[in-house]
PDB file of N, CA and C in Angstrom:
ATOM      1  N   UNK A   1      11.075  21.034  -4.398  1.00  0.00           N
ATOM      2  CA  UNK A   1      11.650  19.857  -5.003  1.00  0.00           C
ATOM      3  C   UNK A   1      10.944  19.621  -6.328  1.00  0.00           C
ATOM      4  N   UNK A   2      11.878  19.284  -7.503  1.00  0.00           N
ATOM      5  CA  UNK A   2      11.133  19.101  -8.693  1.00  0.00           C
ATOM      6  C   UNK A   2      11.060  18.143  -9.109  1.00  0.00           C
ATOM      7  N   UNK A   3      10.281  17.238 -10.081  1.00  0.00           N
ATOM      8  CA  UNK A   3       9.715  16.149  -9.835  1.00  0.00           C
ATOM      9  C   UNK A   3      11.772  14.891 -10.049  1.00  0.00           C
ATOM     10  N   UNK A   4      11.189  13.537  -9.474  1.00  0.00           N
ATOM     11  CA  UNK A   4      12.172  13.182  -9.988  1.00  0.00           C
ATOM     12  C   UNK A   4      11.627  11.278  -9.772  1.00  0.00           C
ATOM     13  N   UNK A   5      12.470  10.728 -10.410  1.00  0.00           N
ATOM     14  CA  UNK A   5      11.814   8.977 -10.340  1.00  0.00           C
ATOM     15  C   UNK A   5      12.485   8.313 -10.398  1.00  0.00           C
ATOM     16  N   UNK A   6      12.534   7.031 -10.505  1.00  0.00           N
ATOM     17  CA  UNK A   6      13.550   5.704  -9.992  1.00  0.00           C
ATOM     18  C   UNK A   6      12.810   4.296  -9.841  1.00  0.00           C
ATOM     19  N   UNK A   7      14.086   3.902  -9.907  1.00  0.00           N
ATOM     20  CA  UNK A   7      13.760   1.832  -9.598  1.00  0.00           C
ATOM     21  C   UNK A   7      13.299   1.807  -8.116  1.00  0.00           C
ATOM     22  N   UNK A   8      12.298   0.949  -8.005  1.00  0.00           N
ATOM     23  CA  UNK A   8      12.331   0.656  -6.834  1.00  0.00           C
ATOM     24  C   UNK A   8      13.235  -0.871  -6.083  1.00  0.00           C
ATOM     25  N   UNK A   9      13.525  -0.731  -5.142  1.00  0.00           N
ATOM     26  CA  UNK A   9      14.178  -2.159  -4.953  1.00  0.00           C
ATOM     27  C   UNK A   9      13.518  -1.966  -3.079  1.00  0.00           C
ATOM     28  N   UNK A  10      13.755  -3.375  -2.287  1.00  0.00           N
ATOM     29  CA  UNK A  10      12.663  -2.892  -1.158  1.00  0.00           C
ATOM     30  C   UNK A  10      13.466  -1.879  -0.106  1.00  0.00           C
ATOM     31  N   UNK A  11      14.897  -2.152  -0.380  1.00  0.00           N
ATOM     32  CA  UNK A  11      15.948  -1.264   0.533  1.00  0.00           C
ATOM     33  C   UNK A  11      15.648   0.170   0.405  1.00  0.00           C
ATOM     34  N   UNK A  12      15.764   0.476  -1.149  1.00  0.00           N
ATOM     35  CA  UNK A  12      16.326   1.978  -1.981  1.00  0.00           C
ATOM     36  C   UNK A  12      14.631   2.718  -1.440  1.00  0.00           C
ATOM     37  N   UNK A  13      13.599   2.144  -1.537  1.00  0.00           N
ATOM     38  CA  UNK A  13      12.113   2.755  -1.253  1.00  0.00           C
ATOM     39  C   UNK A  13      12.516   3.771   0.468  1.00  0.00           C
ATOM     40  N   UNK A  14      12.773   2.772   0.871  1.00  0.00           N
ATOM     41  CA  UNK A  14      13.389   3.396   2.636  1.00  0.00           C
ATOM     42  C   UNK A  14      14.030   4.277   2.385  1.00  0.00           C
ATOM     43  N   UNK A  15      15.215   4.245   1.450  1.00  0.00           N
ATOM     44  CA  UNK A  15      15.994   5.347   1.950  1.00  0.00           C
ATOM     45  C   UNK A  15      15.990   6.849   0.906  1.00  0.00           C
ATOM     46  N   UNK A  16      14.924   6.254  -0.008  1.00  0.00           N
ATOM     47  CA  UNK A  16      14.247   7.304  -0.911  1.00  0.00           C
ATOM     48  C   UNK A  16      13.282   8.163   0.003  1.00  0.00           C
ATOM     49  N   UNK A  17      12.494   7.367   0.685  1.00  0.00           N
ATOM     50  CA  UNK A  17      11.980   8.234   1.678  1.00  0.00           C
ATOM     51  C   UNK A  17      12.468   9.267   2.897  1.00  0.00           C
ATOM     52  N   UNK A  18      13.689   8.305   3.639  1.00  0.00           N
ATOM     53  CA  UNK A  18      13.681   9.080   4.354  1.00  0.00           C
ATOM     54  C   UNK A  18      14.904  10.257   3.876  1.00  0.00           C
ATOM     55  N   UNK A  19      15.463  10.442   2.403  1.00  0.00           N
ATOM     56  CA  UNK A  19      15.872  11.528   1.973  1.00  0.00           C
ATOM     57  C   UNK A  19      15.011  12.398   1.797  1.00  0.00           C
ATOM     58  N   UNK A  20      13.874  11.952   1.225  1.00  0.00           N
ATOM     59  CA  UNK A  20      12.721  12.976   1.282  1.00  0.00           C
ATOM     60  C   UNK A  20      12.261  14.184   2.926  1.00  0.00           C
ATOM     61  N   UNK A  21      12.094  13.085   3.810  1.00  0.00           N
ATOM     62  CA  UNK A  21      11.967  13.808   5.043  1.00  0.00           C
ATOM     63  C   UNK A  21      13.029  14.035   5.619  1.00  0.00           C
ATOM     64  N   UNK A  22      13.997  13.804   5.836  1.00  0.00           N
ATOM     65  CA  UNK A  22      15.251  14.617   6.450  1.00  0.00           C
ATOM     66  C   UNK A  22      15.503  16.002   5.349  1.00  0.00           C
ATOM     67  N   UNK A  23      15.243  16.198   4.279  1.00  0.00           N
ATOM     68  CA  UNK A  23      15.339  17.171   3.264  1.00  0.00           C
ATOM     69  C   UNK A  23      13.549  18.134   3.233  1.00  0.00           C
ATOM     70  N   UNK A  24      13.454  17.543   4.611  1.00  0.00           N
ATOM     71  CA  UNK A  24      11.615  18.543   4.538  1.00  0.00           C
ATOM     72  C   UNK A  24      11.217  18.954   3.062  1.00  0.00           C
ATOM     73  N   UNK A  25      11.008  17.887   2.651  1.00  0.00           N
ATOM     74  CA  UNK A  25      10.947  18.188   1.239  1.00  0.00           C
ATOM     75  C   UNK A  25       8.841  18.062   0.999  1.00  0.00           C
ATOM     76  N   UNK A  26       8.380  18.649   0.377  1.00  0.00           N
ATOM     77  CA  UNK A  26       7.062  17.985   0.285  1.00  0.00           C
ATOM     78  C   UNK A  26       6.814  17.965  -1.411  1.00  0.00           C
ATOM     79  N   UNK A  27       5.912  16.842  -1.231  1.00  0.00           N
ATOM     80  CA  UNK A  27       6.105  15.671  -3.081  1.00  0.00           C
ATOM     81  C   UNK A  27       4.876  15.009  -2.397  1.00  0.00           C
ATOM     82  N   UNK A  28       4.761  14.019  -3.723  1.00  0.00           N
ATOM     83  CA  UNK A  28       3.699  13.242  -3.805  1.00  0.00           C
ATOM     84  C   UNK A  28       4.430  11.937  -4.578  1.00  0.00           C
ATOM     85  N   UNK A  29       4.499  10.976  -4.269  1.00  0.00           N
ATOM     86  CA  UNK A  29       5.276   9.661  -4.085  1.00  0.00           C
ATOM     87  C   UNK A  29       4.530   8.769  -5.161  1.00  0.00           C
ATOM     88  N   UNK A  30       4.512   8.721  -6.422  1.00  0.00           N
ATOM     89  CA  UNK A  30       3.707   7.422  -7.031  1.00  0.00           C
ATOM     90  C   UNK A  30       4.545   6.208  -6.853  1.00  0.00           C
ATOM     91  N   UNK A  31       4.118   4.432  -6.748  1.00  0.00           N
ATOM     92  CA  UNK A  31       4.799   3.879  -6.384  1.00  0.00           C
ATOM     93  C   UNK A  31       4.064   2.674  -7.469  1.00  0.00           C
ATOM     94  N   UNK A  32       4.818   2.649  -7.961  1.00  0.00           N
ATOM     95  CA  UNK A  32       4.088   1.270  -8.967  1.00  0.00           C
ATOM     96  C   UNK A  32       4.842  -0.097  -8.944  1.00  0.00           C
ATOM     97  N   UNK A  33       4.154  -1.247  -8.672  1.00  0.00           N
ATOM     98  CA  UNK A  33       5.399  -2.125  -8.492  1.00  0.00           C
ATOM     99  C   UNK A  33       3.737  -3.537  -9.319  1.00  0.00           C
ATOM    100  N   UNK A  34       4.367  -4.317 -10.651  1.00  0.00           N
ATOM    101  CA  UNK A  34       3.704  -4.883 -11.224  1.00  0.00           C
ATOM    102  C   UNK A  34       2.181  -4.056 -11.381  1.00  0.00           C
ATOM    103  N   UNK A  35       1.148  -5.060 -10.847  1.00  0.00           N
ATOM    104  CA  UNK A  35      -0.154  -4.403 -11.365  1.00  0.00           C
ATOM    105  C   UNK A  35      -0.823  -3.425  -9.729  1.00  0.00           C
ATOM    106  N   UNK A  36      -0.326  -3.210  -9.266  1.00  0.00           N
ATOM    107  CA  UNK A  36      -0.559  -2.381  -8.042  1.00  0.00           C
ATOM    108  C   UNK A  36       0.211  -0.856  -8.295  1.00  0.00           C
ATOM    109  N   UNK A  37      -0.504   0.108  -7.050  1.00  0.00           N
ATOM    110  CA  UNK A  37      -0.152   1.434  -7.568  1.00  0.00           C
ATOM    111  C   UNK A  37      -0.541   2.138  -6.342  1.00  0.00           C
ATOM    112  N   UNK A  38       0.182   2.877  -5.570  1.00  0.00           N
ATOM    113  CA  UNK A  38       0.206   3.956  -4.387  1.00  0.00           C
ATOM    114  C   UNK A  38       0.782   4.791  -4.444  1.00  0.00           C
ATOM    115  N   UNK A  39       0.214   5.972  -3.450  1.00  0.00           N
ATOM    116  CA  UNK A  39       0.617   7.280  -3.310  1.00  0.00           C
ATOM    117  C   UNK A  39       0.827   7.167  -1.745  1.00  0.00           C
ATOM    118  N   UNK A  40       2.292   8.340  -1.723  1.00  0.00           N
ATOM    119  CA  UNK A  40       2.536   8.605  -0.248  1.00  0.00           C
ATOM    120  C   UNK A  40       2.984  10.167  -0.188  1.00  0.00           C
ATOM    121  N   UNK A  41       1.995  10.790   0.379  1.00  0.00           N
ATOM    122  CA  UNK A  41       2.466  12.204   0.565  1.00  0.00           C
ATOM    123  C   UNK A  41       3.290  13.107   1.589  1.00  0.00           C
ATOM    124  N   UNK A  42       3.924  13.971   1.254  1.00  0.00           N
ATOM    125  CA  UNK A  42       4.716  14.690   1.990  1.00  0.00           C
ATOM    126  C   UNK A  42       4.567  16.010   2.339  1.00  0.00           C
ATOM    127  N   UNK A  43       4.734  16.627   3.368  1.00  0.00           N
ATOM    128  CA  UNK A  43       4.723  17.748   3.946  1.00  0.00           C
ATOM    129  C   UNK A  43       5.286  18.296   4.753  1.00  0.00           C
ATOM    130  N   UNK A  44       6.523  19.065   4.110  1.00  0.00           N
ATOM    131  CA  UNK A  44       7.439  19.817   5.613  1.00  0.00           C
ATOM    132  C   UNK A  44       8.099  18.551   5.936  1.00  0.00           C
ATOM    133  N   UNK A  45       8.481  17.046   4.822  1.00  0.00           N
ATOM    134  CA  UNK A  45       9.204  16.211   5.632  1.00  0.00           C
ATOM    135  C   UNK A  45       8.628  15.181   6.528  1.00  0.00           C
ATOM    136  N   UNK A  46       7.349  15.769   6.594  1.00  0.00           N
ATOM    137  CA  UNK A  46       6.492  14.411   7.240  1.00  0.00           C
ATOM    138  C   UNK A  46       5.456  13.792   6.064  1.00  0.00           C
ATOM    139  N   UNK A  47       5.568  12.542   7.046  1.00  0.00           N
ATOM    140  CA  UNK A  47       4.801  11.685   5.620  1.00  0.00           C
ATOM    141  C   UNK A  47       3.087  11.925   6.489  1.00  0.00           C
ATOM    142  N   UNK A  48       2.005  12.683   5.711  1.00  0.00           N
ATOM    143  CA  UNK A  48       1.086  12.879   6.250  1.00  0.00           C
ATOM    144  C   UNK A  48      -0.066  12.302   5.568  1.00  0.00           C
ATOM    145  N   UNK A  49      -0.510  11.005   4.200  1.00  0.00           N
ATOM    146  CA  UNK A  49      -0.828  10.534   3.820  1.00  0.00           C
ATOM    147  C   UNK A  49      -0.540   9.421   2.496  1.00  0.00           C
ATOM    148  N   UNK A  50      -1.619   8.095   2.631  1.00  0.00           N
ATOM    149  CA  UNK A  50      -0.768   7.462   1.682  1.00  0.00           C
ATOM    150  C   UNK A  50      -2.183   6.604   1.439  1.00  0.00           C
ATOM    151  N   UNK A  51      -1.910   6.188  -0.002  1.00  0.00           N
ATOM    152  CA  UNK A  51      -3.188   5.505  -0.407  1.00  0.00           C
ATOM    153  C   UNK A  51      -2.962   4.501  -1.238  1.00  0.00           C
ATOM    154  N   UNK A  52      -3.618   3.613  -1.240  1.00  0.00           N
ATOM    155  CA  UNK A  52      -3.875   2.527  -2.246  1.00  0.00           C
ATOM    156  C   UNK A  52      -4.559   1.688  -2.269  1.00  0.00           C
ATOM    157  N   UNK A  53      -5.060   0.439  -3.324  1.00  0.00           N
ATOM    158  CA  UNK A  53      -6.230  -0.232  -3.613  1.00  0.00           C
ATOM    159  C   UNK A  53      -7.024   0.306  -2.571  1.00  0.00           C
ATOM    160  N   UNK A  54      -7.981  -0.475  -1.592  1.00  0.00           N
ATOM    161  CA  UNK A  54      -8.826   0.440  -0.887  1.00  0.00           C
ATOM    162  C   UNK A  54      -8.258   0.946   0.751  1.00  0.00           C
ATOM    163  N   UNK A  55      -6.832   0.746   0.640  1.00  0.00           N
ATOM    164  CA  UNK A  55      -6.372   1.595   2.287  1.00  0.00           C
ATOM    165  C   UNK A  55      -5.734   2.437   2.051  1.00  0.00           C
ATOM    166  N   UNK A  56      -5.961   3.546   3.305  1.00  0.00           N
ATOM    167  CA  UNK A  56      -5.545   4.523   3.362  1.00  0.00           C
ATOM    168  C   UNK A  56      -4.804   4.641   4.622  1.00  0.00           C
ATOM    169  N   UNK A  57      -3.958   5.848   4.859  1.00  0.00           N
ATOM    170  CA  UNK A  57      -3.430   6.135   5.752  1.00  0.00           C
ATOM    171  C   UNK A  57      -2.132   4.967   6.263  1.00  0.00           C
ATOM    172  N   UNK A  58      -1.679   4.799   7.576  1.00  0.00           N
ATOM    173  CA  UNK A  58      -0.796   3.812   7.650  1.00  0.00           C
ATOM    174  C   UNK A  58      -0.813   3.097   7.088  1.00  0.00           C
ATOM    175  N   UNK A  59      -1.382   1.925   6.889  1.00  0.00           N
ATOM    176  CA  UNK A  59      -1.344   0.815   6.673  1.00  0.00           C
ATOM    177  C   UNK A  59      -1.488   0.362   5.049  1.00  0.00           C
ATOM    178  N   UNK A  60      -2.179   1.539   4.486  1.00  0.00           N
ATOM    179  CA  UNK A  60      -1.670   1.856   2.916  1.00  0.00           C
ATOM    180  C   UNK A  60       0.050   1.666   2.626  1.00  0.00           C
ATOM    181  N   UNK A  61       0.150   3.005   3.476  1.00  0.00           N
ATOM    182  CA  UNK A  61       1.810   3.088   3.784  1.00  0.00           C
ATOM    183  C   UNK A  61       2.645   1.680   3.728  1.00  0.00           C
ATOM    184  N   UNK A  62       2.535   0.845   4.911  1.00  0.00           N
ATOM    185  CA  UNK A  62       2.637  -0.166   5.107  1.00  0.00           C
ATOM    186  C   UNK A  62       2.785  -0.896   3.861  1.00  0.00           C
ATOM    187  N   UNK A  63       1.785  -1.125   3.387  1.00  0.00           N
ATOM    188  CA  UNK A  63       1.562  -1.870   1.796  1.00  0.00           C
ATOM    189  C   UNK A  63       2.492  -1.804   1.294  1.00  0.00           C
ATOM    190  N   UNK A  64       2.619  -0.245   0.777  1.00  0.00           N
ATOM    191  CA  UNK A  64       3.298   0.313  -0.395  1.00  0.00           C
ATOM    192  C   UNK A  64       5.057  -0.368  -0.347  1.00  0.00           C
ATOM    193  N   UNK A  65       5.335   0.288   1.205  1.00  0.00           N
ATOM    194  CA  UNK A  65       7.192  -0.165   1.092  1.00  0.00           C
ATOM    195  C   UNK A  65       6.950  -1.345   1.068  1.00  0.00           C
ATOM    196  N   UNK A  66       6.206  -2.692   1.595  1.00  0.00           N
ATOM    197  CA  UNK A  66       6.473  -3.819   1.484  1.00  0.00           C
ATOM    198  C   UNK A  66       6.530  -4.724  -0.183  1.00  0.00           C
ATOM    199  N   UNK A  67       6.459  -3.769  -1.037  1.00  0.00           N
ATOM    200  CA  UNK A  67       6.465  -4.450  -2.391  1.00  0.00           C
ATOM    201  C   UNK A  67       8.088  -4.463  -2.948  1.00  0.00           C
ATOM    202  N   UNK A  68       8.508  -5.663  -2.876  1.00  0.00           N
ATOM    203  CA  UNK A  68       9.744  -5.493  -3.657  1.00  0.00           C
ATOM    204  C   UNK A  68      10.644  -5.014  -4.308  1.00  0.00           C
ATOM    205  N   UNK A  69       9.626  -5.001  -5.753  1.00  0.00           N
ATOM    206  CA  UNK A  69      10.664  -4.213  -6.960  1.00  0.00           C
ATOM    207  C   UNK A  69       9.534  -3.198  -7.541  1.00  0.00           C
ATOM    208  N   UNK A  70       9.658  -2.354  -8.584  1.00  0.00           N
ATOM    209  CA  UNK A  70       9.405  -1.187  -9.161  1.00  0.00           C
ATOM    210  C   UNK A  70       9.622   0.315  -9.539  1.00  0.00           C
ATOM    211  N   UNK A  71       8.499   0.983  -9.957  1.00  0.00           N
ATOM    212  CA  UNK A  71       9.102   2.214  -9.980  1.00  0.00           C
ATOM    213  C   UNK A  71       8.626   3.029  -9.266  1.00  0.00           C
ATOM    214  N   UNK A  72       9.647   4.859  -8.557  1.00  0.00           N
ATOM    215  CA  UNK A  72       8.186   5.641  -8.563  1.00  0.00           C
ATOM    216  C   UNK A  72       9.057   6.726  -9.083  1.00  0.00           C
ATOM    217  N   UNK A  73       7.740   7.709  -8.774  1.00  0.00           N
ATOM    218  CA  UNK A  73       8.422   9.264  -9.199  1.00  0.00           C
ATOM    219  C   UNK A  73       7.487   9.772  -7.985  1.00  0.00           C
ATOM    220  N   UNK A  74       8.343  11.090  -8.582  1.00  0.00           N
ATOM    221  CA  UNK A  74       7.588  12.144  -7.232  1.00  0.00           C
ATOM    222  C   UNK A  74       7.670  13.611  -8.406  1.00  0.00           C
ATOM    223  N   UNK A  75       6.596  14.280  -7.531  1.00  0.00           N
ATOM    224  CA  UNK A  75       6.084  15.508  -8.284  1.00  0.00           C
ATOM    225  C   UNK A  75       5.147  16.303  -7.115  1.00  0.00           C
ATOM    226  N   UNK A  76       4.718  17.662  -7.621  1.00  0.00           N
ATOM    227  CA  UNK A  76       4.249  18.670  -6.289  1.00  0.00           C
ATOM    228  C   UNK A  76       3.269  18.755  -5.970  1.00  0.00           C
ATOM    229  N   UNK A  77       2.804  17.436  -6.443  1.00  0.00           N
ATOM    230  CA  UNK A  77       0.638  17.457  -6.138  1.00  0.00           C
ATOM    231  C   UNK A  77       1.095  17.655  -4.910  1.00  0.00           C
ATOM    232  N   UNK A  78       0.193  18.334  -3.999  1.00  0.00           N
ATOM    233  CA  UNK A  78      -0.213  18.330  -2.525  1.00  0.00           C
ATOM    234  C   UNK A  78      -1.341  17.457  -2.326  1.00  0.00           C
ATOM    235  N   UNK A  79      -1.543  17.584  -1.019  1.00  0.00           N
ATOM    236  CA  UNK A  79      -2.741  16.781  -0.840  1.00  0.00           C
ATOM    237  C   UNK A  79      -3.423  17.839   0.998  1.00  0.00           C
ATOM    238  N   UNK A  80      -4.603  17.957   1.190  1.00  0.00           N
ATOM    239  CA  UNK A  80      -5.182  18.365   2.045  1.00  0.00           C
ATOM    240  C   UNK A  80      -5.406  17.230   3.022  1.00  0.00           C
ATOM    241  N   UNK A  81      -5.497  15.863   2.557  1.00  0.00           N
ATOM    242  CA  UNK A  81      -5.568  14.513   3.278  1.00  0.00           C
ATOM    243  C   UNK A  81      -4.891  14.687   4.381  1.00  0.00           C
ATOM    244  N   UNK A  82      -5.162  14.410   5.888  1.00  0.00           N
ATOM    245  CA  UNK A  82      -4.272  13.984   7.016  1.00  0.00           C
ATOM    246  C   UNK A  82      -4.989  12.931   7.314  1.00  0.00           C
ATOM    247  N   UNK A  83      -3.939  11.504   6.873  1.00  0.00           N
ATOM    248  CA  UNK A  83      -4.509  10.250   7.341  1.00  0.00           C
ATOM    249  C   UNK A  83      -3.343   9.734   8.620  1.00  0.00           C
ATOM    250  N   UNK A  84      -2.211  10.030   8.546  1.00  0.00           N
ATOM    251  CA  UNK A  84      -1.146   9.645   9.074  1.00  0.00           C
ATOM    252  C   UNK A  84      -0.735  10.404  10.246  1.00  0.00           C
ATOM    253  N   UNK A  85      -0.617  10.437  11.602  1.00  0.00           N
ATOM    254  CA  UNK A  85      -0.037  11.488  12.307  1.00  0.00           C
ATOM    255  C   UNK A  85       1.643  11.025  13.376  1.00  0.00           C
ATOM    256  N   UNK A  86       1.528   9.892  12.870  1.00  0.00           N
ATOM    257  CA  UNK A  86       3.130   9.180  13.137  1.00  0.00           C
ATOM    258  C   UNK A  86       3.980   9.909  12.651  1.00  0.00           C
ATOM    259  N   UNK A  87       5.088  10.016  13.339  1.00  0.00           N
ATOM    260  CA  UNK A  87       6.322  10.390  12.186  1.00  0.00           C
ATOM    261  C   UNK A  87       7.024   9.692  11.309  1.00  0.00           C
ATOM    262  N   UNK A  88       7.947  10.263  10.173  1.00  0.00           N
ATOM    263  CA  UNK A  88       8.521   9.341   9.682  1.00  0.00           C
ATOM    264  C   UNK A  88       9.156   8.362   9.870  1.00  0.00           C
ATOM    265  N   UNK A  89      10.188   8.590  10.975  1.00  0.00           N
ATOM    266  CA  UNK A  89      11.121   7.807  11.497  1.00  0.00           C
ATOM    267  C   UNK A  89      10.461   6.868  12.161  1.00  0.00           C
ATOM    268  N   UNK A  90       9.067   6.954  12.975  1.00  0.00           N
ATOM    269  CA  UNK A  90       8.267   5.543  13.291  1.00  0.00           C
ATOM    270  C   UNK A  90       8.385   4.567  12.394  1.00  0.00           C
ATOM    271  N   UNK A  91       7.271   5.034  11.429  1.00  0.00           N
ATOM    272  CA  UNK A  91       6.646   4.670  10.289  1.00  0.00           C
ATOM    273  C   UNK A  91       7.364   3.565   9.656  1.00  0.00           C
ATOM    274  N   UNK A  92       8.829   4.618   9.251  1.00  0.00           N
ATOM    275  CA  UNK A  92      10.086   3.499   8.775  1.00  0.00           C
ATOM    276  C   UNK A  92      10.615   2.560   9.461  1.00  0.00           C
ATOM    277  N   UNK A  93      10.276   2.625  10.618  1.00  0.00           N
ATOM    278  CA  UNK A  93      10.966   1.637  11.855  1.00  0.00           C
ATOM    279  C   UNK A  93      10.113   0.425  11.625  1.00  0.00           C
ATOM    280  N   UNK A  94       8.739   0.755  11.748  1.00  0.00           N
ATOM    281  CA  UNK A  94       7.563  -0.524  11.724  1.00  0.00           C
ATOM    282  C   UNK A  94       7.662  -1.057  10.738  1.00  0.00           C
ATOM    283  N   UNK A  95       7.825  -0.409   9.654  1.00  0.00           N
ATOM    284  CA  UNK A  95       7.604  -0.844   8.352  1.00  0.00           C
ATOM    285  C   UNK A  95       8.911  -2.294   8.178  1.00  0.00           C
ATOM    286  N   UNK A  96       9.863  -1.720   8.873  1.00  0.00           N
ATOM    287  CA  UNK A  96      10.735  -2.779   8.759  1.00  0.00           C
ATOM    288  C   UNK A  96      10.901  -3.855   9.438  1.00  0.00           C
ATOM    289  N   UNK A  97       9.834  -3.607  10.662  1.00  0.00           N
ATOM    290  CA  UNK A  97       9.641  -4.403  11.669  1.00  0.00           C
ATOM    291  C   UNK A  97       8.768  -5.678  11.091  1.00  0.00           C
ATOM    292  N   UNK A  98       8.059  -4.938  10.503  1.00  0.00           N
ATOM    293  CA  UNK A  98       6.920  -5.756  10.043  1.00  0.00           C
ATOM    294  C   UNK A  98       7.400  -6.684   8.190  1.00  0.00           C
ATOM    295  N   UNK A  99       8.536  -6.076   7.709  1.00  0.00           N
ATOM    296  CA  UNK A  99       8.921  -6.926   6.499  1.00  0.00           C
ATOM    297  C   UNK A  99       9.509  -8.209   7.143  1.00  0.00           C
ATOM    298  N   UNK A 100      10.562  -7.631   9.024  1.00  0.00           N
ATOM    299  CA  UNK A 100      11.216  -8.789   9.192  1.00  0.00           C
ATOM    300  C   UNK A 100      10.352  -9.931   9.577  1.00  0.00           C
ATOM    301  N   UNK A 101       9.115  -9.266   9.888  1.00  0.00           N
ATOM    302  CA  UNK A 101       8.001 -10.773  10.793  1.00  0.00           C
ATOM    303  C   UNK A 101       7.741 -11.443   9.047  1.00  0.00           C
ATOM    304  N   UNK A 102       7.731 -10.694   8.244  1.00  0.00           N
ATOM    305  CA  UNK A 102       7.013 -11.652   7.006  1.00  0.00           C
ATOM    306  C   UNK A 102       8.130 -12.589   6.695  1.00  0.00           C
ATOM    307  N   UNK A 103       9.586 -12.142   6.409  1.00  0.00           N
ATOM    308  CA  UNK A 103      10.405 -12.671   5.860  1.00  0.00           C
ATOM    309  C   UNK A 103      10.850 -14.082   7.464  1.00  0.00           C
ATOM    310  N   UNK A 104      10.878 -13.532   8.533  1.00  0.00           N
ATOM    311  CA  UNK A 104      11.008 -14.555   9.018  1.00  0.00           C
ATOM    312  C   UNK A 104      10.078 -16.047   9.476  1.00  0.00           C
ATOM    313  N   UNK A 105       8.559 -15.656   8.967  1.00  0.00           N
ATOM    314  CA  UNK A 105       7.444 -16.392   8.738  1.00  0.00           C
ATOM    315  C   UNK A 105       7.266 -17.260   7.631  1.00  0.00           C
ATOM    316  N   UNK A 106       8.268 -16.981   6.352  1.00  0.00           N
ATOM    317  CA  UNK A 106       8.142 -16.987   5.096  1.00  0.00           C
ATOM    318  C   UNK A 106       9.338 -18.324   4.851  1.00  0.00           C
TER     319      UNK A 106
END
């Protein structure tokens, strides 16, 4: 996969991803949304690490889709990192689980 980038909006992030892993695609995910900035990596389609300010692994993850609006791109850094051993399709499940507890708290 060669590099490629986009708006983020909080829907389009989900389903940017999981084109990524249904397309076993492996990339490296920059995700910039205002003054914040994460990475989520790919391998063979699984999401096997993700980082930002000081978390890593899930809950980095976590972070990252829960930001609204922005941009990312993707490109072929690899990464040797295994922080993550969930699958995608979890991952994306919680992730949404957990926007609906904010938005319905909110």
């Amino acid at each position: 996969m060669s590099g490629f980038s986009g708006t983020v909006t909080n829907t389009s992030l989900h389903d940017i991803i999981q084109l990524i892993c249904i397309g076993r695609n492996s990339c490296r995910m920059c995700v910039k949304s205002r003054d914040k900035r994460g990475w989520i990596y790919f391998r063979d389609g699984e999401i096997v690490h993700a980082e930002c300010d000081d978390l890593m692994g899930e809950e980095a993850f976590y972070a990252i889709v829960s930001w609204e609006l922005g941009l990312f791109e993707c490109d072929v850094v690899p990464t040797e990192t295994e922080t993550i051993q969930e699958s995608w399709d979890f991952l994306l499940m919680e992730s949404m689980r957990r926007l609906d507890t904010l938005w319905s708290a909110g």
